[in-house]
C-alpha atoms as a PDB file:
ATOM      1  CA  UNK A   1     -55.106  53.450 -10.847  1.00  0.00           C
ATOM      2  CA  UNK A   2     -51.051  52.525 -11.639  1.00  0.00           C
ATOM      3  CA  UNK A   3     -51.118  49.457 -13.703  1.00  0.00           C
ATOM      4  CA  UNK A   4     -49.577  46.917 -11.486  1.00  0.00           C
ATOM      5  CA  UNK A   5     -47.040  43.965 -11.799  1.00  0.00           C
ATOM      6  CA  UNK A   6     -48.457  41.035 -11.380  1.00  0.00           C
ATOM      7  CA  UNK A   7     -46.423  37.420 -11.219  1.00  0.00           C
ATOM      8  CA  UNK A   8     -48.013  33.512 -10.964  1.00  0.00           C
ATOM      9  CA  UNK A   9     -46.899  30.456 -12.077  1.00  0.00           C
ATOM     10  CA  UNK A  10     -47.689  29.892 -15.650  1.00  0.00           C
ATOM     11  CA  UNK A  11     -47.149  25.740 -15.246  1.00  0.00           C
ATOM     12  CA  UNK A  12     -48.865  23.272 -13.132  1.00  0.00           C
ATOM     13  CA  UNK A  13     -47.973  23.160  -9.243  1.00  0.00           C
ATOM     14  CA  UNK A  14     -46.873  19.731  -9.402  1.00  0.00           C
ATOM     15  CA  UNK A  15     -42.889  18.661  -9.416  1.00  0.00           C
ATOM     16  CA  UNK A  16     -41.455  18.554 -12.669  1.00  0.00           C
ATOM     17  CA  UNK A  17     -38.486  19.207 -14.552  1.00  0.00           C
ATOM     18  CA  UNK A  18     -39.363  23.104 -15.464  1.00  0.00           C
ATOM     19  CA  UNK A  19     -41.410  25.392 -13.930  1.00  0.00           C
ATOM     20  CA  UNK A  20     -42.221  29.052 -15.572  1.00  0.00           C
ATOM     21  CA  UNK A  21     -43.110  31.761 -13.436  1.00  0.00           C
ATOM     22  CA  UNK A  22     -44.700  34.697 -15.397  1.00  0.00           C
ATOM     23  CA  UNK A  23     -44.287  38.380 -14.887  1.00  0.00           C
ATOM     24  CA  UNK A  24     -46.246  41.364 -16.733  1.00  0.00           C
ATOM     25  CA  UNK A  25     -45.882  45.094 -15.979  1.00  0.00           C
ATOM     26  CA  UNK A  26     -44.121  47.916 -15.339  1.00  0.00           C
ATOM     27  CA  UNK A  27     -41.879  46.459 -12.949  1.00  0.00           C
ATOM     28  CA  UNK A  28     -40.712  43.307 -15.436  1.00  0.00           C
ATOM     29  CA  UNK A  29     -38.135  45.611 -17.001  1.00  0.00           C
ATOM     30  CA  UNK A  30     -36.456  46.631 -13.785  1.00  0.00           C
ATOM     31  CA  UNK A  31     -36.438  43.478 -12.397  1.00  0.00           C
ATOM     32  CA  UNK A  32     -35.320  41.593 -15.518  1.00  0.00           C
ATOM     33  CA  UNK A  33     -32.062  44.410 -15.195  1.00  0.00           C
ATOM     34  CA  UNK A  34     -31.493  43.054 -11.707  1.00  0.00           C
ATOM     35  CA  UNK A  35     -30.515  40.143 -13.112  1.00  0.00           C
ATOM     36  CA  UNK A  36     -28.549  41.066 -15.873  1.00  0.00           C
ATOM     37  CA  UNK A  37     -31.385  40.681 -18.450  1.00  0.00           C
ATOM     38  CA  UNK A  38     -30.938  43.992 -20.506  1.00  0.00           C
ATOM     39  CA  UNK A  39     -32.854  44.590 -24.490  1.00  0.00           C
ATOM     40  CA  UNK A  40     -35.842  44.476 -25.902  1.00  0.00           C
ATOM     41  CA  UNK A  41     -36.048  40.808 -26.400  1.00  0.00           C
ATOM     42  CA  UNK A  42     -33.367  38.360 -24.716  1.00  0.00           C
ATOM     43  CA  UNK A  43     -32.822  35.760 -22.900  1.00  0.00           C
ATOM     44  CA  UNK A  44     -29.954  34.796 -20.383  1.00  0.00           C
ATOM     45  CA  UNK A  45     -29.601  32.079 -17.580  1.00  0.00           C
ATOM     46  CA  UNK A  46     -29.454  34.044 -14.422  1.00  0.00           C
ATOM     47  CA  UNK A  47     -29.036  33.128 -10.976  1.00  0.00           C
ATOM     48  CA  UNK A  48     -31.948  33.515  -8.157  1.00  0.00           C
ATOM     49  CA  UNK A  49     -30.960  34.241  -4.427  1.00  0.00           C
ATOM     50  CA  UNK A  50     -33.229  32.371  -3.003  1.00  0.00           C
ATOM     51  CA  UNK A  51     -33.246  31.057   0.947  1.00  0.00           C
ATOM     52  CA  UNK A  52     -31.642  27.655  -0.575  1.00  0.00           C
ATOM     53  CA  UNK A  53     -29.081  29.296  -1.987  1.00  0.00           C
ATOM     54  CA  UNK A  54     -28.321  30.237  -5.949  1.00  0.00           C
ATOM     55  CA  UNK A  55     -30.385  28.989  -7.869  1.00  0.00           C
ATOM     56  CA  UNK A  56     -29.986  28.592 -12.198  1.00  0.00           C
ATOM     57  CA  UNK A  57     -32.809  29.854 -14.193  1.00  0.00           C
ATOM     58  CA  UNK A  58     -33.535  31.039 -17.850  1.00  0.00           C
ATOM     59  CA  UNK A  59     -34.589  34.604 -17.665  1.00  0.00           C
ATOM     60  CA  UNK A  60     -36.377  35.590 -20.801  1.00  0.00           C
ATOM     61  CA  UNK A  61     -37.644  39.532 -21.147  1.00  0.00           C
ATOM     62  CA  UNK A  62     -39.935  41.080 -23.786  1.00  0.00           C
ATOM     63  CA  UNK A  63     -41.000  44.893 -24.068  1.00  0.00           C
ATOM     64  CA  UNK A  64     -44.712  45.891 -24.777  1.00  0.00           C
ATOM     65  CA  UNK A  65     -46.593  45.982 -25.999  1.00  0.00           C
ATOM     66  CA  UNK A  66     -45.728  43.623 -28.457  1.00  0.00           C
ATOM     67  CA  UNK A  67     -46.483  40.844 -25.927  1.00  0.00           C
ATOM     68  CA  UNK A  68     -49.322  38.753 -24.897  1.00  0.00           C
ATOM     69  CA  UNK A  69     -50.677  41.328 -22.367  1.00  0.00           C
ATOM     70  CA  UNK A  70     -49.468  44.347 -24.139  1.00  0.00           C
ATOM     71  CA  UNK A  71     -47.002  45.046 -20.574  1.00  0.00           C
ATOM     72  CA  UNK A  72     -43.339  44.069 -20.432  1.00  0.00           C
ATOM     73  CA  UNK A  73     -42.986  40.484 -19.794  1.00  0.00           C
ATOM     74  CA  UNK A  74     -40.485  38.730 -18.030  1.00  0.00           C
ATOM     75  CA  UNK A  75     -40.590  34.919 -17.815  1.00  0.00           C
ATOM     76  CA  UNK A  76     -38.526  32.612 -15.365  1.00  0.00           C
ATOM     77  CA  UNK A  77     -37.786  28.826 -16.345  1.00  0.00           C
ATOM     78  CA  UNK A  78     -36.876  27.459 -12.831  1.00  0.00           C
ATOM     79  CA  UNK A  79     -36.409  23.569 -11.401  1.00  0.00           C
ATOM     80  CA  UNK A  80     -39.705  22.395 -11.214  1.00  0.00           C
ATOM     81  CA  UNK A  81     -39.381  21.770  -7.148  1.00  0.00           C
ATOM     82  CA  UNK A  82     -42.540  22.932  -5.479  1.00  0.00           C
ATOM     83  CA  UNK A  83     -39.866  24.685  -2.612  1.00  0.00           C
ATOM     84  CA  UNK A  84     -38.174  26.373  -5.635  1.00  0.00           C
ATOM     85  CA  UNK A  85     -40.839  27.922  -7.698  1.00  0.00           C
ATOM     86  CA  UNK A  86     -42.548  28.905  -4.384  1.00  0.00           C
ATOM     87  CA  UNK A  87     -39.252  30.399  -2.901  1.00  0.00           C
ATOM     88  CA  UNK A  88     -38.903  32.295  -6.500  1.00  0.00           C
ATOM     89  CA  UNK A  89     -42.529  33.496  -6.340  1.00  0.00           C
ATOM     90  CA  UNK A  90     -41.807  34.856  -2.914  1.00  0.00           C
ATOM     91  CA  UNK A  91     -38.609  36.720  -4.591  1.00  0.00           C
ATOM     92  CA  UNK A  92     -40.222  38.084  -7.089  1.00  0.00           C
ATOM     93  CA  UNK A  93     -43.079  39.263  -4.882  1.00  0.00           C
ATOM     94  CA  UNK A  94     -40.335  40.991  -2.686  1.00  0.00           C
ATOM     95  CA  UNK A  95     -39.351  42.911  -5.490  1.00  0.00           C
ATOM     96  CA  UNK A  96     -42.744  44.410  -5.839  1.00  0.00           C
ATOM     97  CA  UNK A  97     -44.898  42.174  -7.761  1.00  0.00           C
ATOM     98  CA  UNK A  98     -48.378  41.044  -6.739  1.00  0.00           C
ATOM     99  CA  UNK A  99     -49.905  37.896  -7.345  1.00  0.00           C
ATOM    100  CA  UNK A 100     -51.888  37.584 -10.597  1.00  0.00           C
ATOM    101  CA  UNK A 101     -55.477  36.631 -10.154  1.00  0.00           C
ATOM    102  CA  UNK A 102     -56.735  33.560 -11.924  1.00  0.00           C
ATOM    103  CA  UNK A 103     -57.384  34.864 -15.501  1.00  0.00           C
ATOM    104  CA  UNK A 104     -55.621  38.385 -14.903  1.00  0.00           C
ATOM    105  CA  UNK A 105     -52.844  37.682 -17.443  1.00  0.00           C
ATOM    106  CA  UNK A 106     -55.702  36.930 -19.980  1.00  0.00           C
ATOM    107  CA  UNK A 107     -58.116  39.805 -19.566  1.00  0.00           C
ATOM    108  CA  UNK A 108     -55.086  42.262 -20.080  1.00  0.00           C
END
């Protein structure tokens, strides 16, 4: 079975000033790339296009397997607005991603 890309929200879903939305897999690369996000470990603020329109974010990428799960991790710092972390949940799902299962970033 292909390893797949899985994305959740790493914070609470409650409003707040930051939310992070976690990525592992073998799609975290490409997609970090789509937004200009380009090394082995970097950050940049990026913009989402999301249905509300751009949207800032801090885009932060690190190769495996010298991560937590051992994939390529990408990690998105967005406004903490329910409607905006949902919205870029649904992007990155669009872009191949699945949703992580509770605990899936863990056991990997």
């Amino acid at each position: 079975m292909a390893a797949r890309t899985i994305a959740a929200l790493a914070t609470p879903p409650l409003p707040s000033a930051l939310a992070l939305l976690r990525v592992a897999g073998p799609l975290a690369g490409a997609i970090a790339a789509s937004l200009g996000v380009t090394g082995k470990r970097c950050s940049s603020p990026v913009k989402l296009r999301l249905p509300c329109g751009l949207t800032p974010a801090l885009a932060w990428f690190a190769a495996g397997p010298a991560t937590y799960t051992g994939d390529d991790t990408l990690e998105l710092f967005v406004p903490g607005h329910p409607a905006l972390w949902n919205d870029a949940l649904d992007w990155l799902l669009e872009q191949g991603c699945v949703r992580a299962e509770p605990g899936e970033f863990t056991r990997r």
